[in-house]
C-alpha atoms as a PDB file:
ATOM      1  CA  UNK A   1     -81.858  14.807 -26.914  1.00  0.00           C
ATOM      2  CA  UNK A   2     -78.887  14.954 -28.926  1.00  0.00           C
ATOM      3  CA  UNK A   3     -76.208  12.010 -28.297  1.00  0.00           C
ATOM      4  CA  UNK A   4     -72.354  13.472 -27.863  1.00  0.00           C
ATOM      5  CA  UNK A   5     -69.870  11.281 -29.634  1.00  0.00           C
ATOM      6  CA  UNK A   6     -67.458   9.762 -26.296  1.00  0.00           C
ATOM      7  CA  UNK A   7     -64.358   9.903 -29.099  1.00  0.00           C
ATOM      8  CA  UNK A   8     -62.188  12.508 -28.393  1.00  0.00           C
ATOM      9  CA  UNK A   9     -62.151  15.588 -30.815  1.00  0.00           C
ATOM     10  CA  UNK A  10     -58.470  14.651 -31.606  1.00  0.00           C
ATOM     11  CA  UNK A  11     -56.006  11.774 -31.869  1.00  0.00           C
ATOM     12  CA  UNK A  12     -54.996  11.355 -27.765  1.00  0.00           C
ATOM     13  CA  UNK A  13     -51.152  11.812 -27.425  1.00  0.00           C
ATOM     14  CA  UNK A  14     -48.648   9.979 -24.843  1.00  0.00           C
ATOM     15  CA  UNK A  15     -48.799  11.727 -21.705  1.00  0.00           C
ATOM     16  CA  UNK A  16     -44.902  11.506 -21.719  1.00  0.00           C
ATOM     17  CA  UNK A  17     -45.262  14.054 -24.824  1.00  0.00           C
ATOM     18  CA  UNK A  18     -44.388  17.492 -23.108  1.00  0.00           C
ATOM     19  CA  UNK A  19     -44.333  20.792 -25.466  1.00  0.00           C
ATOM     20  CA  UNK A  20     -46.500  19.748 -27.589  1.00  0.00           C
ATOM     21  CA  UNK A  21     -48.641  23.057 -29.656  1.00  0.00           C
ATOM     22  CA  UNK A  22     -51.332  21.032 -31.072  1.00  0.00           C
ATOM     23  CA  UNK A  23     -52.522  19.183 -27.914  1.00  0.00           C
ATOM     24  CA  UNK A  24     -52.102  22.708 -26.010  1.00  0.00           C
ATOM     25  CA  UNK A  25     -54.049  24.273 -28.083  1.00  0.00           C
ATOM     26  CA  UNK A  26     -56.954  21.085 -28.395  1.00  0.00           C
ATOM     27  CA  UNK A  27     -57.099  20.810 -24.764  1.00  0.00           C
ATOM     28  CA  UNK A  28     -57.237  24.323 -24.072  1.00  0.00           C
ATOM     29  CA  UNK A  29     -60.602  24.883 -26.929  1.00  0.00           C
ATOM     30  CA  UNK A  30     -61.980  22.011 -24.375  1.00  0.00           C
ATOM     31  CA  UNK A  31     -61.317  23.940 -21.176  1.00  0.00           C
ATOM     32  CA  UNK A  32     -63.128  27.294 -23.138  1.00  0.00           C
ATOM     33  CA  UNK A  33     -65.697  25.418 -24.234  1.00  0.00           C
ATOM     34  CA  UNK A  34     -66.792  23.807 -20.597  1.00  0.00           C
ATOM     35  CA  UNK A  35     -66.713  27.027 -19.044  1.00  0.00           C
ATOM     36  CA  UNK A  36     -68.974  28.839 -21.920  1.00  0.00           C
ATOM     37  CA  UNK A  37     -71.204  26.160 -21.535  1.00  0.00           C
ATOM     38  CA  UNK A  38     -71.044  25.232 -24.983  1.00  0.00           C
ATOM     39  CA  UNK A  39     -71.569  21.706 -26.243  1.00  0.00           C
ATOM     40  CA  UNK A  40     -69.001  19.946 -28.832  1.00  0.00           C
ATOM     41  CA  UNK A  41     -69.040  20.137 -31.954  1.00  0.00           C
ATOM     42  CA  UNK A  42     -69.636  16.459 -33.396  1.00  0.00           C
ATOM     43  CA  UNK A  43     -69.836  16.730 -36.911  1.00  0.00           C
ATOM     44  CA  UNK A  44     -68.438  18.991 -39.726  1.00  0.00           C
ATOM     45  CA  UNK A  45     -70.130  17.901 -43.028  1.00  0.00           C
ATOM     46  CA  UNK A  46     -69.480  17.675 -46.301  1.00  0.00           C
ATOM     47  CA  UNK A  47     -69.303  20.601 -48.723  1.00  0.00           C
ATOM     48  CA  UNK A  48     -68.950  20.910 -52.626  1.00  0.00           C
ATOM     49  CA  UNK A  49     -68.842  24.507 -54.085  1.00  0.00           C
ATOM     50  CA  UNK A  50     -69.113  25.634 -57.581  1.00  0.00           C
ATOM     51  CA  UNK A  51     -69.423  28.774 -59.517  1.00  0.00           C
ATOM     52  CA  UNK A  52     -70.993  29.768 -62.654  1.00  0.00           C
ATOM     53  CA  UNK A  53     -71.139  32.421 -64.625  1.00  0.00           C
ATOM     54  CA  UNK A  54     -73.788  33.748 -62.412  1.00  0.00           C
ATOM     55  CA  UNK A  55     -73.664  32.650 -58.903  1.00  0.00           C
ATOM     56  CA  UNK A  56     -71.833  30.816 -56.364  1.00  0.00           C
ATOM     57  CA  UNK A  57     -73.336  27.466 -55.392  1.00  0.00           C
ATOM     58  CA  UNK A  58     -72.263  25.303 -51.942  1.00  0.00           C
ATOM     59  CA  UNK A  59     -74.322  22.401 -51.372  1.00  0.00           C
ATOM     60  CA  UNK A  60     -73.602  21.189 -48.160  1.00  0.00           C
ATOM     61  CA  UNK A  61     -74.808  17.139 -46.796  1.00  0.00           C
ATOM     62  CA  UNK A  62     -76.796  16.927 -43.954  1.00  0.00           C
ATOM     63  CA  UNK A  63     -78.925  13.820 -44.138  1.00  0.00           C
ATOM     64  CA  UNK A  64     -81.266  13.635 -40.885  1.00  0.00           C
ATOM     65  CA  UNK A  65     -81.445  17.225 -40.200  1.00  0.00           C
ATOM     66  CA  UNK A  66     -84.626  19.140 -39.912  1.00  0.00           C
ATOM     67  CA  UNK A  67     -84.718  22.087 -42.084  1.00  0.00           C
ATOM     68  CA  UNK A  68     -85.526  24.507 -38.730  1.00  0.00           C
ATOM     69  CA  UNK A  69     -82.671  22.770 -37.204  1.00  0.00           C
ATOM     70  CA  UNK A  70     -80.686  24.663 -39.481  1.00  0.00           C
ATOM     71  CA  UNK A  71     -78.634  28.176 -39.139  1.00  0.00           C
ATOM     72  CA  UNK A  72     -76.668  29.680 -41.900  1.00  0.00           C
ATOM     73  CA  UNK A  73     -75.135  33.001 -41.877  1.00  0.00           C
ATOM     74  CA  UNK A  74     -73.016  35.095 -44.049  1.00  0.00           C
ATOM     75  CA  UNK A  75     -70.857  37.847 -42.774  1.00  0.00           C
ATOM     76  CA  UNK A  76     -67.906  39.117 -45.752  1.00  0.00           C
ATOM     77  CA  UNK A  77     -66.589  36.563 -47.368  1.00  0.00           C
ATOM     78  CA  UNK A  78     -67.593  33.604 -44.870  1.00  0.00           C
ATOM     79  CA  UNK A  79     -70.540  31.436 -44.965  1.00  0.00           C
ATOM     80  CA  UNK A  80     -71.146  30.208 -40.971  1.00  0.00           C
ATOM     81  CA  UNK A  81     -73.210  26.678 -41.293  1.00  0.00           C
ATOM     82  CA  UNK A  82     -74.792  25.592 -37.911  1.00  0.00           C
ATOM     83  CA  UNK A  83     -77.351  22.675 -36.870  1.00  0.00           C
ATOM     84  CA  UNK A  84     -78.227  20.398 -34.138  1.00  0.00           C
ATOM     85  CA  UNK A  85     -78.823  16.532 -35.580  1.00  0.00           C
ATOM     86  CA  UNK A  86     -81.021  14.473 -33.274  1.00  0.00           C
ATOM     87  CA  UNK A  87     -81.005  10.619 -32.088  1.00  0.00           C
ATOM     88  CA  UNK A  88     -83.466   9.595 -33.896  1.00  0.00           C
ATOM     89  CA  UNK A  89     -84.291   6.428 -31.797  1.00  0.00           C
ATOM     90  CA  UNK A  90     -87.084   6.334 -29.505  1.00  0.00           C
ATOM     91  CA  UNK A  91     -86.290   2.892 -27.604  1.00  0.00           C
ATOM     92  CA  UNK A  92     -84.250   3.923 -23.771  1.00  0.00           C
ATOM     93  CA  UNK A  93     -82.626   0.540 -23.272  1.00  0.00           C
ATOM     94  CA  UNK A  94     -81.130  -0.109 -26.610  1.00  0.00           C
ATOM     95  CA  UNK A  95     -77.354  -1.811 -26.902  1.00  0.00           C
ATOM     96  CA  UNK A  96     -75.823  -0.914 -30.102  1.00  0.00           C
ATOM     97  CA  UNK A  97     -74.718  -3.353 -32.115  1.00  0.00           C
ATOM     98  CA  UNK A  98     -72.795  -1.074 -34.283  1.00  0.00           C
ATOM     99  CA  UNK A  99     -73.281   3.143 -34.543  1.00  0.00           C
ATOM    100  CA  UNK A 100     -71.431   4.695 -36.738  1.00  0.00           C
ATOM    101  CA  UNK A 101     -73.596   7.910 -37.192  1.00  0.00           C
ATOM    102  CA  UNK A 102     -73.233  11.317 -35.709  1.00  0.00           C
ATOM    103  CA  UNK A 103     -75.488  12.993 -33.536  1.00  0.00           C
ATOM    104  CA  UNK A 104     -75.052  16.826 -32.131  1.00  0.00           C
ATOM    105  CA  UNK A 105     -73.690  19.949 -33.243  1.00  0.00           C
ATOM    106  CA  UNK A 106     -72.777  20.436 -36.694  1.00  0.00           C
ATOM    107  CA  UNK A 107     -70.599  23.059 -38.363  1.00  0.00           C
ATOM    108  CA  UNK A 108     -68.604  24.230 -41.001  1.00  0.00           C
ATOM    109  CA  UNK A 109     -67.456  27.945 -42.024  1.00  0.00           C
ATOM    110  CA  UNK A 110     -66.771  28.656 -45.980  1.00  0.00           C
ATOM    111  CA  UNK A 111     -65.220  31.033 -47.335  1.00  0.00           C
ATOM    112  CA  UNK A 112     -66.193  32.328 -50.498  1.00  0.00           C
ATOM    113  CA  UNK A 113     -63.253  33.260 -52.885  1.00  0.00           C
ATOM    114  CA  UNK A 114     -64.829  35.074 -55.213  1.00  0.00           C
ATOM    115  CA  UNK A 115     -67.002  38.404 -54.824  1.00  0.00           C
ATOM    116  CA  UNK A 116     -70.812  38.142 -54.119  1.00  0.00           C
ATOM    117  CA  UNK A 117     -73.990  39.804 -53.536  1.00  0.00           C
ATOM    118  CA  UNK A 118     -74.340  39.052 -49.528  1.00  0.00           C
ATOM    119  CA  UNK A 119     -78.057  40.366 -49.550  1.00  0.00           C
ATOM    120  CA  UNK A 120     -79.288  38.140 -52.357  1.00  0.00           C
ATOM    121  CA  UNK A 121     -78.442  34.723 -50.806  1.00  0.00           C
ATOM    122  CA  UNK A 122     -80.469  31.898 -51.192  1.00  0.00           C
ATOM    123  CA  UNK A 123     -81.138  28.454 -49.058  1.00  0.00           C
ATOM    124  CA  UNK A 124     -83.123  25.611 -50.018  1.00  0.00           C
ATOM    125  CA  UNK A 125     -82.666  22.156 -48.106  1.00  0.00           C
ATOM    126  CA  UNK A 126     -83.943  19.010 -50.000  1.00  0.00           C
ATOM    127  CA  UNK A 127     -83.608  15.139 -49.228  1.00  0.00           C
ATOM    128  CA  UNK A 128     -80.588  16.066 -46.783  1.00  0.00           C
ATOM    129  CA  UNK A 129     -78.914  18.373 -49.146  1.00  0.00           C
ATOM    130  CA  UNK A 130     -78.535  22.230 -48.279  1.00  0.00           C
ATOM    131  CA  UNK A 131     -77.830  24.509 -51.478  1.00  0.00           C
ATOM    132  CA  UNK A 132     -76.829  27.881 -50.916  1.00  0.00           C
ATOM    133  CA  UNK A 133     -76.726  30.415 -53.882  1.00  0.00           C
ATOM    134  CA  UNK A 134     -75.233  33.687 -53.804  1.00  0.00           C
ATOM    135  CA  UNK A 135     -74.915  36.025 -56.830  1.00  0.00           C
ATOM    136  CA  UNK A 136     -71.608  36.998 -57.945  1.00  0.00           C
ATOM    137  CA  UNK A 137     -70.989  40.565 -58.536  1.00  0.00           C
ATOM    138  CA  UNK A 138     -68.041  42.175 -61.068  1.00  0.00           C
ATOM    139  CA  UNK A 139     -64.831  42.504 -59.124  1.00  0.00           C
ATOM    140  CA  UNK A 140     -64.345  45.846 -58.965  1.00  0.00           C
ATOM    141  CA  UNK A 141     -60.867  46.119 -57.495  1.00  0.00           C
ATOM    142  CA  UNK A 142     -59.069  43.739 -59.489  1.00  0.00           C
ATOM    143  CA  UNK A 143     -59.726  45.535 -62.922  1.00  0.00           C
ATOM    144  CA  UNK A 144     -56.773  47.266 -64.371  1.00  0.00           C
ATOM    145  CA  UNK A 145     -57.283  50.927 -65.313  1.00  0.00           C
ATOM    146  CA  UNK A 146     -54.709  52.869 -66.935  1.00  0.00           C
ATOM    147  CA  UNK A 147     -53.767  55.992 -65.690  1.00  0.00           C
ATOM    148  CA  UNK A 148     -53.000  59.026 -67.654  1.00  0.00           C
ATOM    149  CA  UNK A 149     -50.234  60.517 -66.906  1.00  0.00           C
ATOM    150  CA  UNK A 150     -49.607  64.760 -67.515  1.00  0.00           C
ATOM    151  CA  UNK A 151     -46.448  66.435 -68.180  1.00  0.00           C
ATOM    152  CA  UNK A 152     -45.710  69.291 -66.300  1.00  0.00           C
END
């Protein structure tokens, strides 16, 4: 079973503070998300993204999750990341001493600035790092082409 984090998902404000977008906004993603039945999300993870001459790389960290835990999804431009991390303790009656360590949903959506190959993507996941590589393709747009021009 997957432990939920009891901090809040943002910094609480001062109930005095009336107006206020950003806490609208928070607190009504919390009301959507109780109805839909959806859990929180927990943890977004870290991401490092390169390009070479060849492909687009993002490796994403995700230390203690299974590899068929994993979802990840390209639609466009945007890479969708899902996963569900476990507790990974066994013992019920445990008192925690310190946890620091995020259990739950994870995810994180990319986008990919430059243009790619969407149907050649590739996934590995190795010692709790996920590399995705996608195959860059010639921008086809952005080239200039001169147009003749006739005189009439």
């Amino acid at each position: 079973m997957a432990k939920i984090s009891k901090k809040p998902p943002y910094p609480q404000q001062e109930a005095t503070e009336k107006g206020n977008p950003l806490r609208f906004l928070m607190e009504g993603l919390d009301d959507a998300s109780e109805r839909c039945g959806m859990e929180p999300i927990n943890h977004t993870p870290y991401v490092d993204m390169y390009s070479t001459s060849k492909e687009v790389v993002v490796e994403v960290e995700m230390p203690g999750v299974r590899h068929e835990d994993i979802e990840v999804t390209i639609l466009e431009n945007t890479l969708n990341i899902k996963a569900m991390k476990y507790e990974c303790f066994e013992e019920e009656n445990v008192n925690y001493v310190c946890l620091e360590r995020s259990f739950g949903r994870i995810f994180r959506a990319i986008d990919i600035p430059l243009p790619v190959n969407t149907g050649e993507i590739k996934a590995t996941y190795r010692k709790g790092i996920l590399r995705i590589a996608i195959p860059r393709v010639e921008e086809k747009r952005g080239k200039p082409k001169r147009v003749p021009i006739e005189s009439l």
